[in-house]
PDB file of N, CA and C in Angstrom:
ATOM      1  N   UNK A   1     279.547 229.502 152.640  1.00  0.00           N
ATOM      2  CA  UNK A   1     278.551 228.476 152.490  1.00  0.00           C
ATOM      3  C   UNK A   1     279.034 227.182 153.132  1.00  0.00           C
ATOM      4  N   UNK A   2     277.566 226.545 153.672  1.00  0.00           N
ATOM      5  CA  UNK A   2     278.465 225.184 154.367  1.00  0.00           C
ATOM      6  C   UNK A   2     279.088 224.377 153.650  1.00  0.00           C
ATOM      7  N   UNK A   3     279.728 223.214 153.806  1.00  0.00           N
ATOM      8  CA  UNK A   3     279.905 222.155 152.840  1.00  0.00           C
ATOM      9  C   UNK A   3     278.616 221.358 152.644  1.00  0.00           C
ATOM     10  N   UNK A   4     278.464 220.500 151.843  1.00  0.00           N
ATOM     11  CA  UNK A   4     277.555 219.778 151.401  1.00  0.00           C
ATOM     12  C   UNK A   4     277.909 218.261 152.050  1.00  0.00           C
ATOM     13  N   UNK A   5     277.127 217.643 152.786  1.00  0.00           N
ATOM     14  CA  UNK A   5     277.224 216.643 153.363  1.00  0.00           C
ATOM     15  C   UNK A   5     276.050 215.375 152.927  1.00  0.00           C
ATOM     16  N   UNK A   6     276.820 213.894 152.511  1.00  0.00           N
ATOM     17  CA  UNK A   6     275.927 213.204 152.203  1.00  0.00           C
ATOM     18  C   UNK A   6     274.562 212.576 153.856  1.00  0.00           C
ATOM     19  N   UNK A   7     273.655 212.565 153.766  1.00  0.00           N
ATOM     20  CA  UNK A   7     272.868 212.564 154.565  1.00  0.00           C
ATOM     21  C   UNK A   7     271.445 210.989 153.851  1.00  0.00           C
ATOM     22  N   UNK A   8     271.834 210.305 152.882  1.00  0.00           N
ATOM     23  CA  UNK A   8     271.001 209.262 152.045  1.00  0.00           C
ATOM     24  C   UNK A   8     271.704 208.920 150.710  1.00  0.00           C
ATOM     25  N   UNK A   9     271.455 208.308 150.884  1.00  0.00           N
ATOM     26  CA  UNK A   9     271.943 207.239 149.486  1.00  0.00           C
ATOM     27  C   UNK A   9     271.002 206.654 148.983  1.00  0.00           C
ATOM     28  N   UNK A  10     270.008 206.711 147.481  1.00  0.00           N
ATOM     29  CA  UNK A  10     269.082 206.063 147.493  1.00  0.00           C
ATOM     30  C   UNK A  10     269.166 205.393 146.551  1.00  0.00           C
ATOM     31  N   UNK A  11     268.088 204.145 146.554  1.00  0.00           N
ATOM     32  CA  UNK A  11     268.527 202.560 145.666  1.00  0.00           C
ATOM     33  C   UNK A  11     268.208 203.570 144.034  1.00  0.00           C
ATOM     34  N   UNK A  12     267.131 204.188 144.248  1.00  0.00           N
ATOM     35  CA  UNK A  12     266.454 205.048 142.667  1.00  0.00           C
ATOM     36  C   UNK A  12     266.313 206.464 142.812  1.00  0.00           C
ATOM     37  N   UNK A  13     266.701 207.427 141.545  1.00  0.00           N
ATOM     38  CA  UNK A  13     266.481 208.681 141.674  1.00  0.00           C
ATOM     39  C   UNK A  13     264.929 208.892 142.218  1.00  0.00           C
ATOM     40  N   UNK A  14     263.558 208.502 141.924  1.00  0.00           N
ATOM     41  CA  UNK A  14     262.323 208.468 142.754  1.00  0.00           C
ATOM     42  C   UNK A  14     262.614 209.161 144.271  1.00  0.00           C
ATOM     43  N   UNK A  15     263.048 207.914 144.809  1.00  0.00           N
ATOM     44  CA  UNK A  15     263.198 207.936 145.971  1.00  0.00           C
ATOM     45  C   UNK A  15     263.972 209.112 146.445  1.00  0.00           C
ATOM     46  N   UNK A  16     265.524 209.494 145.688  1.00  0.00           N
ATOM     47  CA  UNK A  16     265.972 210.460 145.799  1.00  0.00           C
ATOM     48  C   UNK A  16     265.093 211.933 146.007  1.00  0.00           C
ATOM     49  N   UNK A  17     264.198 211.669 144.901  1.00  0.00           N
ATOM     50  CA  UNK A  17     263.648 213.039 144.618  1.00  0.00           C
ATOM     51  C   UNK A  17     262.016 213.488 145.928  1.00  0.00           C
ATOM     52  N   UNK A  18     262.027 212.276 146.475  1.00  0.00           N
ATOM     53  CA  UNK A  18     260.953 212.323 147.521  1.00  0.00           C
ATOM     54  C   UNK A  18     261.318 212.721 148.539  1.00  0.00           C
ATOM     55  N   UNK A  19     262.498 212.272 148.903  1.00  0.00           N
ATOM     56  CA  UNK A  19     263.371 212.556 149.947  1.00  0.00           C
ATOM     57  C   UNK A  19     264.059 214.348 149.627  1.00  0.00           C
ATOM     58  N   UNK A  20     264.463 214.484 148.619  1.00  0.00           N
ATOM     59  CA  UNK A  20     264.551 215.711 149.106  1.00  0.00           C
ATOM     60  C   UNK A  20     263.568 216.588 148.661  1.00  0.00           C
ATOM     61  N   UNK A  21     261.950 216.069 148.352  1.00  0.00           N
ATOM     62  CA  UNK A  21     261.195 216.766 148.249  1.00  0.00           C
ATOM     63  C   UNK A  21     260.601 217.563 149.905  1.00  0.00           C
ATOM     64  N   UNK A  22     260.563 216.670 150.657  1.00  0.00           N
ATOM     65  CA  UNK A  22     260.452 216.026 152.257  1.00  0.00           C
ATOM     66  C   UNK A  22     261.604 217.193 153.095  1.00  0.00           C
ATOM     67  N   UNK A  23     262.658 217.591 153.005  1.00  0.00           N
ATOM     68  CA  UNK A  23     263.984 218.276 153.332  1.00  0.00           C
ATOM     69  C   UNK A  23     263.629 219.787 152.675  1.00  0.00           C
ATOM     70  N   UNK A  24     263.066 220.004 151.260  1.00  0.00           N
ATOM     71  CA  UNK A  24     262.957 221.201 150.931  1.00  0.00           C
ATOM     72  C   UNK A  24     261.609 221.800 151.421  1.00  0.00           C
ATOM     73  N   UNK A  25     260.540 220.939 151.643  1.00  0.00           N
ATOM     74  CA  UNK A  25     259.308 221.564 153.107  1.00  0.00           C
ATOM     75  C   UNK A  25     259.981 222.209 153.925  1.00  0.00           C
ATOM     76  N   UNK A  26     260.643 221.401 154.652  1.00  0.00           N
ATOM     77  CA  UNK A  26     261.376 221.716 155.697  1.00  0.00           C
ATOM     78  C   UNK A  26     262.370 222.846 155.925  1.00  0.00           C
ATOM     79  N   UNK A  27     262.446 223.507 154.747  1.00  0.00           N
ATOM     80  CA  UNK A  27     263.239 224.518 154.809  1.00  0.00           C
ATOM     81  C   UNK A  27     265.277 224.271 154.325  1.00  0.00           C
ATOM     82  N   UNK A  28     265.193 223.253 153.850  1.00  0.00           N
ATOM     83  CA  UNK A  28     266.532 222.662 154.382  1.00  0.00           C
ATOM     84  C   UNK A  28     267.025 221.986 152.796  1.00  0.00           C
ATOM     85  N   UNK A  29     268.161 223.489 152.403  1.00  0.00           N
ATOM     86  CA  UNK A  29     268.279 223.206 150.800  1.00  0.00           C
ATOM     87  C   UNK A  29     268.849 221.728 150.824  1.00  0.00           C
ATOM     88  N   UNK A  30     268.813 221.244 149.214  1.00  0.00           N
ATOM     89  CA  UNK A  30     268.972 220.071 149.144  1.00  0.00           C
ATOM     90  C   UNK A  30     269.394 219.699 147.585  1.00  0.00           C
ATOM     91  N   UNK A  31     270.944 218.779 147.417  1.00  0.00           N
ATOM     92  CA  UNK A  31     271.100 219.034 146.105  1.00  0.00           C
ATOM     93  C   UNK A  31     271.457 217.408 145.819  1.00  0.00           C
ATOM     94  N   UNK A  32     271.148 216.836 144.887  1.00  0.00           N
ATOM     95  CA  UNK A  32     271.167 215.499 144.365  1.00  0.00           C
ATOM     96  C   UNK A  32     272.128 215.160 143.702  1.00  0.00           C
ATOM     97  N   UNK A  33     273.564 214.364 144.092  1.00  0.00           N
ATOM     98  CA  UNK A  33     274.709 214.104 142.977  1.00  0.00           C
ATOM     99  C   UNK A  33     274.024 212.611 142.649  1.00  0.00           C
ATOM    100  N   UNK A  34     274.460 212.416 141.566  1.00  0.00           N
ATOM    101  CA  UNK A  34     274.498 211.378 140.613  1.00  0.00           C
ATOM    102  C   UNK A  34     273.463 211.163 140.287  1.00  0.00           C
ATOM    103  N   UNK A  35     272.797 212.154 140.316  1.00  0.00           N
ATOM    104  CA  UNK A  35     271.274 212.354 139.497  1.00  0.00           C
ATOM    105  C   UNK A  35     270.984 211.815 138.120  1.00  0.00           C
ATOM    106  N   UNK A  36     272.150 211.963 137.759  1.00  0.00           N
ATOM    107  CA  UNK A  36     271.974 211.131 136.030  1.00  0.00           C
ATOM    108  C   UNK A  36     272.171 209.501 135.512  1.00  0.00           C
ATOM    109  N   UNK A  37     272.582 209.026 136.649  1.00  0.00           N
ATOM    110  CA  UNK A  37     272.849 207.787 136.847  1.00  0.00           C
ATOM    111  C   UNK A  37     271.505 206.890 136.677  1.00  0.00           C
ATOM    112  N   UNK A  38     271.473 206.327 135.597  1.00  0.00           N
ATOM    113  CA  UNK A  38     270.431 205.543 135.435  1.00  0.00           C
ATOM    114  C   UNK A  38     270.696 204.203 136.410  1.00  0.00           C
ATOM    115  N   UNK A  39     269.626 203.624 137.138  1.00  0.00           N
ATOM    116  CA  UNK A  39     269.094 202.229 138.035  1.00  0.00           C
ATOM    117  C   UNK A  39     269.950 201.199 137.128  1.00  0.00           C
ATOM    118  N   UNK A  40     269.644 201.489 136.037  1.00  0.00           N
ATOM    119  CA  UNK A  40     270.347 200.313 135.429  1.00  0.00           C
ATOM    120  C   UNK A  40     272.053 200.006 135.311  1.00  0.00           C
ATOM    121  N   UNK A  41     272.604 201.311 135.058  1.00  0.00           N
ATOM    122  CA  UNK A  41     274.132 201.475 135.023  1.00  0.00           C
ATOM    123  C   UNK A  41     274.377 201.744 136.178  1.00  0.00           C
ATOM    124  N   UNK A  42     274.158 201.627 137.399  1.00  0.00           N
ATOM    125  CA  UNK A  42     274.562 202.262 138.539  1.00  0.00           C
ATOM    126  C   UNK A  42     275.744 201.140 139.116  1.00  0.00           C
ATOM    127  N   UNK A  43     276.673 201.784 139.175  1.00  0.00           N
ATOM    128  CA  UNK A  43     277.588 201.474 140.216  1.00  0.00           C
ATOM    129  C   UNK A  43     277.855 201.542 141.611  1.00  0.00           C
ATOM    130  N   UNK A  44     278.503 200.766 142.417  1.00  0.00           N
ATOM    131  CA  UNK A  44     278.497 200.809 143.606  1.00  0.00           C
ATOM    132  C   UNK A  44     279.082 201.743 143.660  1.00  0.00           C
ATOM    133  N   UNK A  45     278.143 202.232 144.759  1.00  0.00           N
ATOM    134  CA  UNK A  45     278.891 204.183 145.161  1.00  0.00           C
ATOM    135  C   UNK A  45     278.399 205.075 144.775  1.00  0.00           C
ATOM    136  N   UNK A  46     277.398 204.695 143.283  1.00  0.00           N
ATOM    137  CA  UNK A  46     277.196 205.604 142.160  1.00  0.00           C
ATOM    138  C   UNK A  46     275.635 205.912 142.298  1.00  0.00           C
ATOM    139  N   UNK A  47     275.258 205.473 143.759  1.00  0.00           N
ATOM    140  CA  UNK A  47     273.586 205.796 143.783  1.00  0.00           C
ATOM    141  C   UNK A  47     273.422 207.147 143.809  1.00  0.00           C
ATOM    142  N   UNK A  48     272.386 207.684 143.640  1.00  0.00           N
ATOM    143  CA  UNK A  48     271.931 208.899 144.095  1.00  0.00           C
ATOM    144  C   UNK A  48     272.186 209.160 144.958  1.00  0.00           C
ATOM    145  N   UNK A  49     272.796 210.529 145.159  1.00  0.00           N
ATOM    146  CA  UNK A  49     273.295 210.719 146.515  1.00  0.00           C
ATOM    147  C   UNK A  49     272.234 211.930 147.210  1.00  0.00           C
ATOM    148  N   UNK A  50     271.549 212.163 148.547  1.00  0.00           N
ATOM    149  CA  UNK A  50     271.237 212.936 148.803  1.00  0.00           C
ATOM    150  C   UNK A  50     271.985 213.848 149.760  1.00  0.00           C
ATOM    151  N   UNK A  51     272.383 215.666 149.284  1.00  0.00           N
ATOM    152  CA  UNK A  51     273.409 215.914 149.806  1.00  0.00           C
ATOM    153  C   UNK A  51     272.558 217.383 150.771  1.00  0.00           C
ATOM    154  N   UNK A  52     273.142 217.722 151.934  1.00  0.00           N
ATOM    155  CA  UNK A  52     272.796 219.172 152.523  1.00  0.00           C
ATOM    156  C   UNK A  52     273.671 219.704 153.018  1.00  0.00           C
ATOM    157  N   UNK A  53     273.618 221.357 153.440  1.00  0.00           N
ATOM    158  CA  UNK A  53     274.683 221.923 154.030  1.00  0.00           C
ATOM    159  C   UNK A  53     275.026 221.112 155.693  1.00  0.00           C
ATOM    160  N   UNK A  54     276.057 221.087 155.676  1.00  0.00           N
ATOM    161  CA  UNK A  54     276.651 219.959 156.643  1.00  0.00           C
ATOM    162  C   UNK A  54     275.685 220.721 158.343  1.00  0.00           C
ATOM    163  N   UNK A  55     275.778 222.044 157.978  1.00  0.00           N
ATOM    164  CA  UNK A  55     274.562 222.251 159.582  1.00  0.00           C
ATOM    165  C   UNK A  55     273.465 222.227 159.595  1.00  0.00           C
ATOM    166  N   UNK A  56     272.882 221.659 158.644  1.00  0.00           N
ATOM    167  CA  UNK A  56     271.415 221.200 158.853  1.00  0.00           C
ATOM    168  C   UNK A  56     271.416 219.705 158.366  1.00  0.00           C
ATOM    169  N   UNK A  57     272.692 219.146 158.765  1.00  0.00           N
ATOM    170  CA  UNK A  57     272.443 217.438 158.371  1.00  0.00           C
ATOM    171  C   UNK A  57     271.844 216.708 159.468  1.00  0.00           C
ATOM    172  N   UNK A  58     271.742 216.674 160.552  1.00  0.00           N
ATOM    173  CA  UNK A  58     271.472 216.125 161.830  1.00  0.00           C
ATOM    174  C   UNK A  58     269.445 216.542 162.256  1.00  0.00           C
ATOM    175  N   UNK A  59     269.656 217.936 161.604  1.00  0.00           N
ATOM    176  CA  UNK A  59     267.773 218.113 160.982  1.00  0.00           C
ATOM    177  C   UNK A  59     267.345 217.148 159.741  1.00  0.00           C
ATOM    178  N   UNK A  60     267.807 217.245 159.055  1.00  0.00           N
ATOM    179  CA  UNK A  60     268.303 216.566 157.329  1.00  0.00           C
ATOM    180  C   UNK A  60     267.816 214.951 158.356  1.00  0.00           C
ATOM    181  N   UNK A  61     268.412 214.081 158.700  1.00  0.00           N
ATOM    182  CA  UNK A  61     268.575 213.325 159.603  1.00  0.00           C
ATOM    183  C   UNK A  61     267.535 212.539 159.938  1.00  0.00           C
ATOM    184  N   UNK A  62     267.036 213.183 160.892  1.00  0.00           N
ATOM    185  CA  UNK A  62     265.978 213.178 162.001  1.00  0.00           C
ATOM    186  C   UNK A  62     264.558 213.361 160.816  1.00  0.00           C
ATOM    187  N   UNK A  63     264.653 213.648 159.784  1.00  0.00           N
ATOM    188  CA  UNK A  63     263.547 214.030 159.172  1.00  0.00           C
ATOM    189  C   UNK A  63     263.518 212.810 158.190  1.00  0.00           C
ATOM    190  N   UNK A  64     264.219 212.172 157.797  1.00  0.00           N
ATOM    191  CA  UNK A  64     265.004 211.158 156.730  1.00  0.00           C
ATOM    192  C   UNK A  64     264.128 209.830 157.417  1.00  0.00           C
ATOM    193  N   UNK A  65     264.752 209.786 158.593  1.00  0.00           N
ATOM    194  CA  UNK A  65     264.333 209.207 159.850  1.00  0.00           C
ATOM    195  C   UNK A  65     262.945 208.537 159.996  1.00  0.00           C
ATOM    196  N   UNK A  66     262.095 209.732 160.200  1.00  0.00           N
ATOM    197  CA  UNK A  66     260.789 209.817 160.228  1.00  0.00           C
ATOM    198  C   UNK A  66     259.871 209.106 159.324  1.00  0.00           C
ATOM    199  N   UNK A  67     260.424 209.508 157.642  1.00  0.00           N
ATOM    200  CA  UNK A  67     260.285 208.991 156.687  1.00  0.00           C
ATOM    201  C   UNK A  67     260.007 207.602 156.630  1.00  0.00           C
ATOM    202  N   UNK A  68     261.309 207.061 157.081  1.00  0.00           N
ATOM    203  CA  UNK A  68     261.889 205.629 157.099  1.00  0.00           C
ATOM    204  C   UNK A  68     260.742 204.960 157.965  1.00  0.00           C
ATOM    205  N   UNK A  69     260.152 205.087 158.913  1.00  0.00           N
ATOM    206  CA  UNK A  69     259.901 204.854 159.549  1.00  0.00           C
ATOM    207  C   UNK A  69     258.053 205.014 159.588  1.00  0.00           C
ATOM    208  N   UNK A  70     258.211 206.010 158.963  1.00  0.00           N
ATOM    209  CA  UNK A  70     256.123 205.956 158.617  1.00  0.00           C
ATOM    210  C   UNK A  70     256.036 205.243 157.712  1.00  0.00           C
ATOM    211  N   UNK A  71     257.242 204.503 156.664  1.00  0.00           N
ATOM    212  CA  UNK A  71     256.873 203.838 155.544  1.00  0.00           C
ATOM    213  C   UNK A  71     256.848 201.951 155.977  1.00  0.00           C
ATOM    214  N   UNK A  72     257.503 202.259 157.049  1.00  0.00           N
ATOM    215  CA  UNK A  72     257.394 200.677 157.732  1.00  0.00           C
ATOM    216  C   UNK A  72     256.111 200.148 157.831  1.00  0.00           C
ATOM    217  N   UNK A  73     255.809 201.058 158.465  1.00  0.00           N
ATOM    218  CA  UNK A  73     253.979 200.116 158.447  1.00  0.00           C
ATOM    219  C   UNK A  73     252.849 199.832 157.341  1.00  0.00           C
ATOM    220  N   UNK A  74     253.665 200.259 156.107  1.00  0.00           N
ATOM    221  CA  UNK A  74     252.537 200.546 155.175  1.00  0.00           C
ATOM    222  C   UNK A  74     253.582 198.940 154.341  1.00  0.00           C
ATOM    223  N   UNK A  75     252.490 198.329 153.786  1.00  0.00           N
ATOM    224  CA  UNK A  75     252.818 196.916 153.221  1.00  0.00           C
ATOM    225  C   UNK A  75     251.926 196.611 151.997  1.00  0.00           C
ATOM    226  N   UNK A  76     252.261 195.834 151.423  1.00  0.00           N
ATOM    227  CA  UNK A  76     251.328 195.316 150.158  1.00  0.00           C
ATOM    228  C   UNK A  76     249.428 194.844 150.328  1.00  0.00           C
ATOM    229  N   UNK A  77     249.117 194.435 151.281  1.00  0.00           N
ATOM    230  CA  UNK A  77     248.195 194.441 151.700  1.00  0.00           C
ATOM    231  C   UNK A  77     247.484 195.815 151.894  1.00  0.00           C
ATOM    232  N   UNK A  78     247.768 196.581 152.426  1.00  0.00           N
ATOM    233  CA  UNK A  78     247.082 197.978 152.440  1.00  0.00           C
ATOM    234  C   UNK A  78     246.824 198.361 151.366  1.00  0.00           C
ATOM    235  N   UNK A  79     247.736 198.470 150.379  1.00  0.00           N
ATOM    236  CA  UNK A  79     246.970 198.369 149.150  1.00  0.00           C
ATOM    237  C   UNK A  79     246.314 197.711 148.541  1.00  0.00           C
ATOM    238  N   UNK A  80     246.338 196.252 148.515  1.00  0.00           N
ATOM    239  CA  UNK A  80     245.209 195.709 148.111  1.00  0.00           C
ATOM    240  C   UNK A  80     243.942 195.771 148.925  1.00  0.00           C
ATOM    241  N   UNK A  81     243.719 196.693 150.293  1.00  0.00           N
ATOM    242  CA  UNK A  81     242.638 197.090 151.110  1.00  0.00           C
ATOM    243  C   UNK A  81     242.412 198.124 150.273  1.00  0.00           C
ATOM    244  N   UNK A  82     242.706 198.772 149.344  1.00  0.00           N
ATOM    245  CA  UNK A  82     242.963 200.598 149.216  1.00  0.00           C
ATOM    246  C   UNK A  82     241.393 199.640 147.494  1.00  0.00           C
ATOM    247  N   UNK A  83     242.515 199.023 147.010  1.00  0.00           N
ATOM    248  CA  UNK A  83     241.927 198.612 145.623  1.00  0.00           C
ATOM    249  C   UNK A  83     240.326 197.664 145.768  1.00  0.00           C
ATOM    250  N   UNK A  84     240.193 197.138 147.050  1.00  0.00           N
ATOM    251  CA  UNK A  84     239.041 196.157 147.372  1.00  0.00           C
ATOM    252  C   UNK A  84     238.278 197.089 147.812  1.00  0.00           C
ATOM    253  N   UNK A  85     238.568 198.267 148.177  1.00  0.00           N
ATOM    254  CA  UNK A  85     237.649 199.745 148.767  1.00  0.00           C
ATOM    255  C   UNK A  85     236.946 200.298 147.295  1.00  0.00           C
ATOM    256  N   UNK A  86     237.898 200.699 146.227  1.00  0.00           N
ATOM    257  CA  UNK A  86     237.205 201.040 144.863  1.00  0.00           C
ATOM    258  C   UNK A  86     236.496 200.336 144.218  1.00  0.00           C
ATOM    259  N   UNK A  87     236.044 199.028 144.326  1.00  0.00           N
ATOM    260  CA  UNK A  87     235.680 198.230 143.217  1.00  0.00           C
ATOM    261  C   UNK A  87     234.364 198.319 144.572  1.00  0.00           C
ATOM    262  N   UNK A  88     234.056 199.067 145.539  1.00  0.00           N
ATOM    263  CA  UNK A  88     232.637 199.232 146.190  1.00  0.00           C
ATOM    264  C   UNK A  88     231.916 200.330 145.435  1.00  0.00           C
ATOM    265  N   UNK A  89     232.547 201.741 144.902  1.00  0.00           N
ATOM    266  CA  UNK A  89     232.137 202.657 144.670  1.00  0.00           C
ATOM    267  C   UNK A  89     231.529 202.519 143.128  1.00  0.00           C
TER     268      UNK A  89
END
C-alpha cells in the first residue's frame, strides 16, 4: 500500500470533509487525521489533515486546486442575489 501523503490542511473539519468528499468522486481514497480536533482546541499543526496514497497526490492536487479556485468567484453578494431572488417567489 502507498504511504499516505498530506495533500490539505484545513482551517475546519467541514471543509475537511468536502474536500475529501470531492477526492472520493474522483476515485481517489482519502483518510482524515486529526479529525477529532475540535476548531476550538486546535493547535498549530493540529488542523485537519487531508491525507492520500502518495500516487494519487499530484491528482489529489490538481483537483484540490480546482476547488480553490471555483470558490474564488463566489462572494457574499451572490448570496445576498440568491436571497433577493426568494423573497420574488
Amino acid at each position: 500500500m502507498d504511504k499516505l501523503v498530506e495533500v490539505y490542511a484545513a482551517s475546519d473539519i467541514t471543509l475537511a470533509y468536502l474536500i475529501k468528499a470531492h477526492l472520493e468522486d474522483a476515485g481517489i481514497p482519502v483518510h482524515i487525521a486529526n479529525e477529532d480536533i475540535s476548531a476550538a482546541y486546535s493547535i498549530d499543526g493540529m488542523a485537519p489533515r487531508v491525507l492520500v496514497p502518495a500516487s494519487r497526490a499530484e491528482e489529489a492536487q490538481q483537483i484540490i486546486a480546482e476547488i480553490q479556485q471555483a470558490s474564488e468567484g463566489i462572494d457574499d453578494e451572490d448570496f445576498d442575489d440568491l436571497s433577493d431572488d426568494s423573497s420574488e417567489l
